[in-house]
C-alpha atoms as a PDB file:
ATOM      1  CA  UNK A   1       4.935 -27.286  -6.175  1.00  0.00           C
ATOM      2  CA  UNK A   2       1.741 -25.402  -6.051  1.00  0.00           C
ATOM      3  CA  UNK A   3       1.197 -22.259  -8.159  1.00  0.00           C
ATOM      4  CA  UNK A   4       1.260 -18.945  -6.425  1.00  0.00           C
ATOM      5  CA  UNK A   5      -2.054 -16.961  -7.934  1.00  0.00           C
ATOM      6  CA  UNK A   6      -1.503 -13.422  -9.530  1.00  0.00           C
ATOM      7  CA  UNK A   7      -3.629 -11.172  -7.240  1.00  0.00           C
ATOM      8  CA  UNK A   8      -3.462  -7.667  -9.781  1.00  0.00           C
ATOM      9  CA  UNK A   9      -2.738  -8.155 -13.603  1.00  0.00           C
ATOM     10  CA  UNK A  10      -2.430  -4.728 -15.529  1.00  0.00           C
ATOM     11  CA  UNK A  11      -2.304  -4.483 -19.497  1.00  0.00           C
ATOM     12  CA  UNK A  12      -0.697  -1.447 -21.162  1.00  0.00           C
ATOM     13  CA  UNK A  13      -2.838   0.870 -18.739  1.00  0.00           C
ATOM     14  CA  UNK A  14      -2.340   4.885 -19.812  1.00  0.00           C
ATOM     15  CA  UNK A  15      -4.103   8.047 -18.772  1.00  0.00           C
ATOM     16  CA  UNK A  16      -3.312  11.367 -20.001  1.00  0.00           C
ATOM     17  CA  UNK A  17      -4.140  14.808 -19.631  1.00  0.00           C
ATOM     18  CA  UNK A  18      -4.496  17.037 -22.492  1.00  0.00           C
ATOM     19  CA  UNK A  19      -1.069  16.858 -23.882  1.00  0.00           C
ATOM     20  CA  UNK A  20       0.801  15.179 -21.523  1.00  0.00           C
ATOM     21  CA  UNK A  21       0.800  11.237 -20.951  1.00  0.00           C
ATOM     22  CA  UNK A  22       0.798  10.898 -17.025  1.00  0.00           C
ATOM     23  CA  UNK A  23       0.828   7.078 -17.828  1.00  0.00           C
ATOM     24  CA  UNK A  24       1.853   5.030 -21.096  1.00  0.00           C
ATOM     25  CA  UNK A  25       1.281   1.691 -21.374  1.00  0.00           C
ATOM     26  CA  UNK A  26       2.352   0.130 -17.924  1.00  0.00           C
ATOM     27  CA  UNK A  27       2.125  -3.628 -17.679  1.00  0.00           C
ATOM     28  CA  UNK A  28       2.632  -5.781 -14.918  1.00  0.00           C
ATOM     29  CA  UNK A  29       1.761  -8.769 -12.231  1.00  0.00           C
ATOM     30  CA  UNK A  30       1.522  -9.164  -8.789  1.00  0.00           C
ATOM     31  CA  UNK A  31       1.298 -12.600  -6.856  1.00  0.00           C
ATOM     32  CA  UNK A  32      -0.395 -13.559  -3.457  1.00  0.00           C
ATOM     33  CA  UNK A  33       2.478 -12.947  -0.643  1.00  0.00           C
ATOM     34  CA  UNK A  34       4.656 -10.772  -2.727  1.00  0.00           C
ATOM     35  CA  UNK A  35       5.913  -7.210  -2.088  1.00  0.00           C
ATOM     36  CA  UNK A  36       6.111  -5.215  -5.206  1.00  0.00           C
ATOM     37  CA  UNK A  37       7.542  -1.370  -4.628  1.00  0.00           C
ATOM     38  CA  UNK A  38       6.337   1.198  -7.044  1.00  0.00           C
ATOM     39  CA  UNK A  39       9.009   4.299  -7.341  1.00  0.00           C
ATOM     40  CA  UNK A  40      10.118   6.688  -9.676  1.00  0.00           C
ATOM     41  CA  UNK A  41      10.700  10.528  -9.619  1.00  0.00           C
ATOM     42  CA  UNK A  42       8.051  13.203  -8.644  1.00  0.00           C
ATOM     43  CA  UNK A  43       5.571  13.898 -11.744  1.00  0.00           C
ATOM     44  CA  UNK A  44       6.237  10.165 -12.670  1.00  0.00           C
ATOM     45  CA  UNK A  45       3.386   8.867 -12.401  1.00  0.00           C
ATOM     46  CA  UNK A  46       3.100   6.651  -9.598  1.00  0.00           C
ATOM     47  CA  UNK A  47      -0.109   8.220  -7.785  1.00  0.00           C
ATOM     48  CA  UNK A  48      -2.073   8.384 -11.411  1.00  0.00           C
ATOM     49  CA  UNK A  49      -1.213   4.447 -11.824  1.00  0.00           C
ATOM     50  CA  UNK A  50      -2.729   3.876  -8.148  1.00  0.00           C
ATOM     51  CA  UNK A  51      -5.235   5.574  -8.529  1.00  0.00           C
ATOM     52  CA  UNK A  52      -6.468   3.864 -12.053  1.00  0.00           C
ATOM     53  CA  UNK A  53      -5.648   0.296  -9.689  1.00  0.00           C
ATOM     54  CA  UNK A  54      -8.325   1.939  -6.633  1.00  0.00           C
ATOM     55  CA  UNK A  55     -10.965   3.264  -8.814  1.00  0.00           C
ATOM     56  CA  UNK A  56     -10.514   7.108  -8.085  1.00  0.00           C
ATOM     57  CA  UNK A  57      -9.377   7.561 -11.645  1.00  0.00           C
ATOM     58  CA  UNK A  58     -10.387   6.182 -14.904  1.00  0.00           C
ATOM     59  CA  UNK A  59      -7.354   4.928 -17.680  1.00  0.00           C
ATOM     60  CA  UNK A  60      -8.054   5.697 -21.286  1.00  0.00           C
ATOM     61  CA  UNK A  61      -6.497   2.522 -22.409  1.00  0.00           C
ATOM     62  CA  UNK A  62      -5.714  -0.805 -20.801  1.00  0.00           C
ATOM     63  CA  UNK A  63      -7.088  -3.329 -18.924  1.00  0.00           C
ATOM     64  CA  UNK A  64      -7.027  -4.122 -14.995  1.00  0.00           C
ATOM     65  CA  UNK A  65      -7.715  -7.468 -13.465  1.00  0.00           C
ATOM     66  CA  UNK A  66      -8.192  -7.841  -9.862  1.00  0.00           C
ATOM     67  CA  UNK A  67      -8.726 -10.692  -7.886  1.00  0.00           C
ATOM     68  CA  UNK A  68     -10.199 -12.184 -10.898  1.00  0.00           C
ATOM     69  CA  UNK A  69     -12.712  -9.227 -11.780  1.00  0.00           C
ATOM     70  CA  UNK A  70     -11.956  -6.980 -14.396  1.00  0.00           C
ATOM     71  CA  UNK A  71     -12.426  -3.299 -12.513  1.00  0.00           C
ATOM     72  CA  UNK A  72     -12.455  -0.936 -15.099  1.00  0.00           C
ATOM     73  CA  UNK A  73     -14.966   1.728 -14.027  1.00  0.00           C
ATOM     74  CA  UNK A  74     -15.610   0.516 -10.725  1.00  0.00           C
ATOM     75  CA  UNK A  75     -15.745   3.161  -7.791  1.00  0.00           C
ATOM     76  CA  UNK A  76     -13.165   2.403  -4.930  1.00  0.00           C
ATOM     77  CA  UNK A  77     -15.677   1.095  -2.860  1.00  0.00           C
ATOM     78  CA  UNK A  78     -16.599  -2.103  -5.057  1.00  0.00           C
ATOM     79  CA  UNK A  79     -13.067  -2.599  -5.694  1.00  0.00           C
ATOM     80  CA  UNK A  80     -12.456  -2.173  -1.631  1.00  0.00           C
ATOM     81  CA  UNK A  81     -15.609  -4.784  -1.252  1.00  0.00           C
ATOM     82  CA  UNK A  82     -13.389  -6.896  -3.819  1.00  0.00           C
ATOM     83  CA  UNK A  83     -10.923  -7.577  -1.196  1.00  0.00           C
ATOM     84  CA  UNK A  84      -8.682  -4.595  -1.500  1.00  0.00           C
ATOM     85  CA  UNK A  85      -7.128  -2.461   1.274  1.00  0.00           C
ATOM     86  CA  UNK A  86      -5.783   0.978   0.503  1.00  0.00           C
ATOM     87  CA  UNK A  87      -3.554   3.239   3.190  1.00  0.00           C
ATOM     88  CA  UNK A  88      -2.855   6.674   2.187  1.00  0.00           C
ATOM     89  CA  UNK A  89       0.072   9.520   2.232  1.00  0.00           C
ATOM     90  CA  UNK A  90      -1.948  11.378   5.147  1.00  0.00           C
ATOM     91  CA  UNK A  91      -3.791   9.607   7.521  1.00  0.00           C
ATOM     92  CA  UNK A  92      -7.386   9.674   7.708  1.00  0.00           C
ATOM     93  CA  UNK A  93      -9.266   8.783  11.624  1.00  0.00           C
ATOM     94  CA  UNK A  94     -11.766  10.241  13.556  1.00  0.00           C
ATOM     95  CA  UNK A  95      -9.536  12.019  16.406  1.00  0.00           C
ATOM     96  CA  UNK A  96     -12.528  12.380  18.790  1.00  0.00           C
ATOM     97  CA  UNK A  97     -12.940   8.626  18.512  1.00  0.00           C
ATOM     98  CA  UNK A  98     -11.099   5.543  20.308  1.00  0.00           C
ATOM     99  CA  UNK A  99      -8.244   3.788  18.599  1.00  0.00           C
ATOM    100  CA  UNK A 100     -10.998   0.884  18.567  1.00  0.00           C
ATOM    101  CA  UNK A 101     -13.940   3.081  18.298  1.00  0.00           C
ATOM    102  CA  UNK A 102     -11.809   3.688  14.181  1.00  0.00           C
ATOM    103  CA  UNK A 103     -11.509   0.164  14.108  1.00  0.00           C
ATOM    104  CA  UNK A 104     -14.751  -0.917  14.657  1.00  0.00           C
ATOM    105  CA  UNK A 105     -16.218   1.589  12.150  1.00  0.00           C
ATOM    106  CA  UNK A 106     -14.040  -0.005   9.346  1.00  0.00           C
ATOM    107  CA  UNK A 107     -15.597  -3.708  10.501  1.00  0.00           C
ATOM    108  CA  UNK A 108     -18.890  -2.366  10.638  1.00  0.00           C
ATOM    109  CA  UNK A 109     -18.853  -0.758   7.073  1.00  0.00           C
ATOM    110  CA  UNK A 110     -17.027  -4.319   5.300  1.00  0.00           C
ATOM    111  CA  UNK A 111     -20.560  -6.341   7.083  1.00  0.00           C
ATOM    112  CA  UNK A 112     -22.708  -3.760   6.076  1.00  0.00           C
ATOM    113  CA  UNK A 113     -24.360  -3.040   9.500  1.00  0.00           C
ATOM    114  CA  UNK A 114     -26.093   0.594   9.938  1.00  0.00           C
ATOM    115  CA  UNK A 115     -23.692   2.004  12.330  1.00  0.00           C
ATOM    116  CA  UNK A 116     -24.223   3.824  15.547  1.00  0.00           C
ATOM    117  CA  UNK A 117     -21.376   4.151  18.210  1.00  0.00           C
ATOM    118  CA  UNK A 118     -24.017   5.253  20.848  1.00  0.00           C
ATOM    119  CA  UNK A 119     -26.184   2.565  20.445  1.00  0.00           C
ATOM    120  CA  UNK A 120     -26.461  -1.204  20.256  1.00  0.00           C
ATOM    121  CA  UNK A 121     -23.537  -1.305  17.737  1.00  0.00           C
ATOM    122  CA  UNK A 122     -20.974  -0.121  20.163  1.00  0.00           C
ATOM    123  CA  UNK A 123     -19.847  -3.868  20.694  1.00  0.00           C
ATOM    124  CA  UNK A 124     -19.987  -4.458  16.965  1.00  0.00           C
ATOM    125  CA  UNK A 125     -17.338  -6.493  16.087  1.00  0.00           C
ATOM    126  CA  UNK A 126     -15.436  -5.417  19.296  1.00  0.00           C
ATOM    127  CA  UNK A 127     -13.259  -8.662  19.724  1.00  0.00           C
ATOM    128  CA  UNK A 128     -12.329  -8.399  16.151  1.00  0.00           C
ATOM    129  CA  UNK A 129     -11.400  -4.825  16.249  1.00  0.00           C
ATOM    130  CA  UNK A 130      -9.060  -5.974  19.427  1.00  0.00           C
ATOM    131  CA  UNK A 131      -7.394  -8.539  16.962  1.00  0.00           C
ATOM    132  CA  UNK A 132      -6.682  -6.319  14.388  1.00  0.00           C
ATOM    133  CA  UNK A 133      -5.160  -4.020  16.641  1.00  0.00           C
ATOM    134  CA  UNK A 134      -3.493  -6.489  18.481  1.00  0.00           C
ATOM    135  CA  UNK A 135      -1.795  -7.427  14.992  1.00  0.00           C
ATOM    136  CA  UNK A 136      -0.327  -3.869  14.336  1.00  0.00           C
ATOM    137  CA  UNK A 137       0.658  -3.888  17.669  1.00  0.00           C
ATOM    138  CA  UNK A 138      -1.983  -1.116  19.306  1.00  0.00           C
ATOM    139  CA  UNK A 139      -4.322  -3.182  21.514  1.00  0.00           C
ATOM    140  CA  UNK A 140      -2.809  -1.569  24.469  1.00  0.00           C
ATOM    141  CA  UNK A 141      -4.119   1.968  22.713  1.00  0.00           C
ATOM    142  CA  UNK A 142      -7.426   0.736  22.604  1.00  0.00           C
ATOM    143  CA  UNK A 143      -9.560   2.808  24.226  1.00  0.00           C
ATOM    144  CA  UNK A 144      -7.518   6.059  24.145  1.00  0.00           C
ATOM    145  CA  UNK A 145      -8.801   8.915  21.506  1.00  0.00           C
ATOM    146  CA  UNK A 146      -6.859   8.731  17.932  1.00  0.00           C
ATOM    147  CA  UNK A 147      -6.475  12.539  18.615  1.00  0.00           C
ATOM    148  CA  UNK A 148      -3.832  11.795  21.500  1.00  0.00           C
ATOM    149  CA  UNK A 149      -1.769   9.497  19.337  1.00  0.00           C
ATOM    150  CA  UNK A 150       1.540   9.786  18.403  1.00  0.00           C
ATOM    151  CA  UNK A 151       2.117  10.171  14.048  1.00  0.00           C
ATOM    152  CA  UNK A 152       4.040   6.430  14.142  1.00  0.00           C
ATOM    153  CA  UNK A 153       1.009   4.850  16.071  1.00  0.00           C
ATOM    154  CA  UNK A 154      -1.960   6.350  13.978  1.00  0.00           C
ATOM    155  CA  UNK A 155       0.071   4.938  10.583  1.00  0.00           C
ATOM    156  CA  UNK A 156      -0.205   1.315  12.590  1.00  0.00           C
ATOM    157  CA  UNK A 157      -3.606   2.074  13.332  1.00  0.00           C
ATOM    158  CA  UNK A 158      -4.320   2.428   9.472  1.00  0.00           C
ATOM    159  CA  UNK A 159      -2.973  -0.417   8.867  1.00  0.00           C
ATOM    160  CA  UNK A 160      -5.218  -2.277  10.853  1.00  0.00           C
ATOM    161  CA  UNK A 161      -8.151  -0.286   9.624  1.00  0.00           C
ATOM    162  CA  UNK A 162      -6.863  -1.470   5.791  1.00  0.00           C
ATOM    163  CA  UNK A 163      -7.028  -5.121   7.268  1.00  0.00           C
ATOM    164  CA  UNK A 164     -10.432  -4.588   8.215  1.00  0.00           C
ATOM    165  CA  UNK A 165     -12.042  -6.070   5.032  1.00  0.00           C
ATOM    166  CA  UNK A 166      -9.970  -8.508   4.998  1.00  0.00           C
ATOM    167  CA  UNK A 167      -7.511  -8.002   1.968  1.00  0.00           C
ATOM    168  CA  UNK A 168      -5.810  -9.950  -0.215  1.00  0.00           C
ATOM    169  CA  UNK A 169      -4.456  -6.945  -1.671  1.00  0.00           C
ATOM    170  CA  UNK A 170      -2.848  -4.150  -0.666  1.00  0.00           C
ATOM    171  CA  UNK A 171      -2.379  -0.513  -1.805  1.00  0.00           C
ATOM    172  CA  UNK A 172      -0.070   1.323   0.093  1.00  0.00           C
ATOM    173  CA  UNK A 173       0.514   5.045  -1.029  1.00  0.00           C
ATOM    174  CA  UNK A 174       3.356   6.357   0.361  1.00  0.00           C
ATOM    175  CA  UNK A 175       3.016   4.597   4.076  1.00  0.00           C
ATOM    176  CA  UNK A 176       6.208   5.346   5.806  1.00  0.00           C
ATOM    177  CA  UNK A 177       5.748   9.468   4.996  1.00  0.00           C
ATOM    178  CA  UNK A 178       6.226  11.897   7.903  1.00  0.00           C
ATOM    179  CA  UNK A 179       7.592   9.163  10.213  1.00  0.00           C
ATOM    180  CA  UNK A 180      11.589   8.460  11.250  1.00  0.00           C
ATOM    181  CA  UNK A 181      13.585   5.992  10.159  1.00  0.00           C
ATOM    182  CA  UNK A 182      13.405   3.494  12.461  1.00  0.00           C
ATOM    183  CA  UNK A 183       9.882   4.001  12.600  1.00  0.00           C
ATOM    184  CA  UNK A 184       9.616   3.583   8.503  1.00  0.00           C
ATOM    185  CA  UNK A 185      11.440   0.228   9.231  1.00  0.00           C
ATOM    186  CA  UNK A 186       9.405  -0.639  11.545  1.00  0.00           C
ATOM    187  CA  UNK A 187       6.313  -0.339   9.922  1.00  0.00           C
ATOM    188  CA  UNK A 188       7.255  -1.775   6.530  1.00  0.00           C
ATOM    189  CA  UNK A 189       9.115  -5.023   8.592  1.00  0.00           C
ATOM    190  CA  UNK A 190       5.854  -5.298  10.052  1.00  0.00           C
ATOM    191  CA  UNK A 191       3.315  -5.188   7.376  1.00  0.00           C
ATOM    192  CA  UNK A 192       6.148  -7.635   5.336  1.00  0.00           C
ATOM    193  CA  UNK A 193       5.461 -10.375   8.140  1.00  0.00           C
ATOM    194  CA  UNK A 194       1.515 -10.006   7.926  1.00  0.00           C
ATOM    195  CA  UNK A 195       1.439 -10.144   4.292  1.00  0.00           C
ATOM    196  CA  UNK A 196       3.409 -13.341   4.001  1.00  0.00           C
ATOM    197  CA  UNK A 197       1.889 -14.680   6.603  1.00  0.00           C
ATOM    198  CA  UNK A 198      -1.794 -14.054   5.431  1.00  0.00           C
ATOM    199  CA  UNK A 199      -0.715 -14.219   1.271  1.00  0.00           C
ATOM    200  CA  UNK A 200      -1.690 -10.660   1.152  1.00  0.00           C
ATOM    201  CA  UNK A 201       0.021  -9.158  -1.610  1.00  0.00           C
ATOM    202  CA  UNK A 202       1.305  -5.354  -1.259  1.00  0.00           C
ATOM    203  CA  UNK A 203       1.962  -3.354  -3.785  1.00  0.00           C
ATOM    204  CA  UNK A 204       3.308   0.508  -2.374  1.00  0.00           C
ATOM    205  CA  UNK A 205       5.353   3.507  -3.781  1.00  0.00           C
ATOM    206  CA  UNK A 206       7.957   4.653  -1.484  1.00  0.00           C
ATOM    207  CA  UNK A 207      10.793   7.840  -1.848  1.00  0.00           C
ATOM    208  CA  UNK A 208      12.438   6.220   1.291  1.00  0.00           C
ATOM    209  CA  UNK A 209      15.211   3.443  -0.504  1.00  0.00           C
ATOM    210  CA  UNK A 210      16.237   1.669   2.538  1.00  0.00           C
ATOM    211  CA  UNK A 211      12.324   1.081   2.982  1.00  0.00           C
ATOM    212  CA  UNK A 212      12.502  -0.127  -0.568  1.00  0.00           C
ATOM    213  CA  UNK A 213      15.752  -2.592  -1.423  1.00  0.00           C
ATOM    214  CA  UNK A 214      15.071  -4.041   2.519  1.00  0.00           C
ATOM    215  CA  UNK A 215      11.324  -4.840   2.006  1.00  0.00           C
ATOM    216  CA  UNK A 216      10.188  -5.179  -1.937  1.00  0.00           C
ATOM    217  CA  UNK A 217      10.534  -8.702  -3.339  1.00  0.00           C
ATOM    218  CA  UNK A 218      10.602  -7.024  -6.931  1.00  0.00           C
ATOM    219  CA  UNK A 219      10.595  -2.763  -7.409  1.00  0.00           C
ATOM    220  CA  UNK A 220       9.091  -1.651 -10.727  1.00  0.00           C
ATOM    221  CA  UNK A 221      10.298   1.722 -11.386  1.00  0.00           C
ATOM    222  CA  UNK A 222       8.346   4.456 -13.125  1.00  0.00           C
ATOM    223  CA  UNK A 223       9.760   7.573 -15.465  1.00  0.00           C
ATOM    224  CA  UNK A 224       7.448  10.325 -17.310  1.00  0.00           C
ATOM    225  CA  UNK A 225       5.025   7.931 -16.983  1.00  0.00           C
ATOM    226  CA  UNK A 226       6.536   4.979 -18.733  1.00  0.00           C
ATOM    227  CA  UNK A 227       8.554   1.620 -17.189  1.00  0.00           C
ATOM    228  CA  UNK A 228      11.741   1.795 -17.474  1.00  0.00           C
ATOM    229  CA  UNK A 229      13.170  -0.836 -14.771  1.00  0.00           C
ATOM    230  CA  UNK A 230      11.386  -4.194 -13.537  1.00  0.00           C
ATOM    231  CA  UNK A 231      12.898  -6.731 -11.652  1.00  0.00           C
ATOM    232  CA  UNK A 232      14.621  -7.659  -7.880  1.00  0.00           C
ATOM    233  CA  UNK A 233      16.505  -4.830  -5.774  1.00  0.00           C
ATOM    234  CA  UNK A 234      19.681  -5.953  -7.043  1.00  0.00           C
ATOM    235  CA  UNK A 235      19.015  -5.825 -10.166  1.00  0.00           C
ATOM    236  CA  UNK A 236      17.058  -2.290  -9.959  1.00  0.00           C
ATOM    237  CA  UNK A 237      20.007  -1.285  -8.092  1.00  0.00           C
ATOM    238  CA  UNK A 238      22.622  -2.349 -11.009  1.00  0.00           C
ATOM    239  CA  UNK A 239      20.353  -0.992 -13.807  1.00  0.00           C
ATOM    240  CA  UNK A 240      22.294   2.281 -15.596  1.00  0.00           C
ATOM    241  CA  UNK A 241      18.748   3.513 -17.034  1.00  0.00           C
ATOM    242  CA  UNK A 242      17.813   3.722 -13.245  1.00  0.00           C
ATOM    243  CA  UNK A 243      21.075   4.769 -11.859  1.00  0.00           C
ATOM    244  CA  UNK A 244      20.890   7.972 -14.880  1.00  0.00           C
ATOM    245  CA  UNK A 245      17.157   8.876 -14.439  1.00  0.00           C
ATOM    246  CA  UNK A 246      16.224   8.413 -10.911  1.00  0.00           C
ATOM    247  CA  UNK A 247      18.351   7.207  -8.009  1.00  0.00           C
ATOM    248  CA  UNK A 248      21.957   8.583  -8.971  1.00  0.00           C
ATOM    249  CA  UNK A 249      25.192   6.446  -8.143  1.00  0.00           C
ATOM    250  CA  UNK A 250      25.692   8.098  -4.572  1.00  0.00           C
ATOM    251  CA  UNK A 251      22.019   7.011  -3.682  1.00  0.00           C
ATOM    252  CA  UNK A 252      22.634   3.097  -4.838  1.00  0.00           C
ATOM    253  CA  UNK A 253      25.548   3.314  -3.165  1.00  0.00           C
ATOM    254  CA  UNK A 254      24.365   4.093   0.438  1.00  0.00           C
ATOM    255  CA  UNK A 255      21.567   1.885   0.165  1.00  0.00           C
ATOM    256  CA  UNK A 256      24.319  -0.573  -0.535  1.00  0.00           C
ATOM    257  CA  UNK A 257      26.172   0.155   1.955  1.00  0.00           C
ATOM    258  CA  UNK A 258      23.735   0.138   4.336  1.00  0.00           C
ATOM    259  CA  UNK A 259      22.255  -3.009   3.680  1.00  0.00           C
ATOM    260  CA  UNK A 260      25.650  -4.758   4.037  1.00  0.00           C
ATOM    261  CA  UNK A 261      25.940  -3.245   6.906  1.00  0.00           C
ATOM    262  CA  UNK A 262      23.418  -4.889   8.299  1.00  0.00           C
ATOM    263  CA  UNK A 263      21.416  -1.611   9.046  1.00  0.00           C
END
């Protein structure tokens, strides 16, 4: 049986702020294919820790190794050249530009092509853009402005805009925010199947639970900064540390329920 590499391996990483320790010494691994969820409380520290991982923030202590390279004071962008895709809490398009227009930009940037829609570029990468959004399940939005789009559709269309350089890692802050619940299920179920389909590994901080104990192979679960809880949704979900500090008896329970339920 063939090894499955380790995509992201972080060594006692902390950042703090004057006084108060945002991060202490979080350690942990994540493997090609796998789908690692990231939660904890508000103030936890979840969105410092990603944004040590991405570059936009620089730890104190601790070492990060991606893909092999050890990124410590890289800007995003060498660490998105690295192979890295990141989606964010609030989406970020062009609304006067096409659904592939957004695409193509992404594409155009990763092969390091000056880039002008008006121009000879305009057919840059076109019939890749139309497979990336054919993957999220948007082709048939192709050509219609992102500013028309429903909130659902312009979260798939980040998705395949975080594909664009083709990742073997992802970094997924928050993706299901602002949408329903079927639509949060929806999403998650289908960025699941591409990333085990394409040994993408996705690591992604959530509030919604269902979202978490149906999709995350293993959840790590932050607390004023620190990890308190590592390991598979079941066992997350029968941890007392967990059930005290952050998701309360009543929440385990639904989620629970729920998934037995078959929901």
């Amino acid at each position: 049986m063939s090894m499955v590499p380790t995509l992201l391996s972080v060594q006692n990483l902390s950042k703090s702020y004057g006084g108060v320790h945002a991060v202490r010494s979080v350690s942990f691994e994540l493997k090609a294919g796998e789908i690692l969820a990231l939660i904890g409380p508000n103030g936890a520290g979840k969105s410092t820790c990603f944004d040590m991982l991405n570059g936009q923030n620089v730890p104190d202590t601790g070492r990060i190794n991606l893909l092999g390279e050890d990124t410590i004071g890289r800007k995003p962008r060498a660490i998105w050249r690295l192979g890295v895709g990141r989606t964010f809490q609030i989406t970020a398009t062009f609304p006067t530009m096409t659904v592939r227009e957004n695409v193509q930009v992404a594409l155009v940037s990763y092969g390091r092509q000056l880039f002008n829609l008006w121009g000879s570029t305009a057919a840059y990468a076109r019939d890749e853009a139309g497979r990336l959004l054919d993957l999220v399940g948007m082709v048939g939005y192709a050509e219609r402005p992102c500013g028309e789009l429903a909130y659902g559709d312009l979260k798939r269309l980040e998705l395949a805009i975080a594909l664009a350089n083709q990742p073997r890692l992802l970094l997924m802050d928050e993706p299901t925010a602002g949408m329903a619940p079927r639509e949060r299920i929806e999403l998650m179920r289908l960025t699941a199947r591409i990333a085990r389909e394409q040994s993408i590994g996705v690591l992604f901080t959530e509030h919604d639970m269902d979202v978490v104990f149906e999709h995350a192979d293993r959840i790590l679960v932050l607390n004023r900064g620190s990890l308190i809880a590592e390991g598979s949704p079941e066992e997350v979900r029968g941890n007392p540390q967990v059930r005290a500090i952050y998701l309360g008896e009543g929440l385990l329970y639904d989620a629970r329920h729920r998934e037995g339920a078959g929901a």
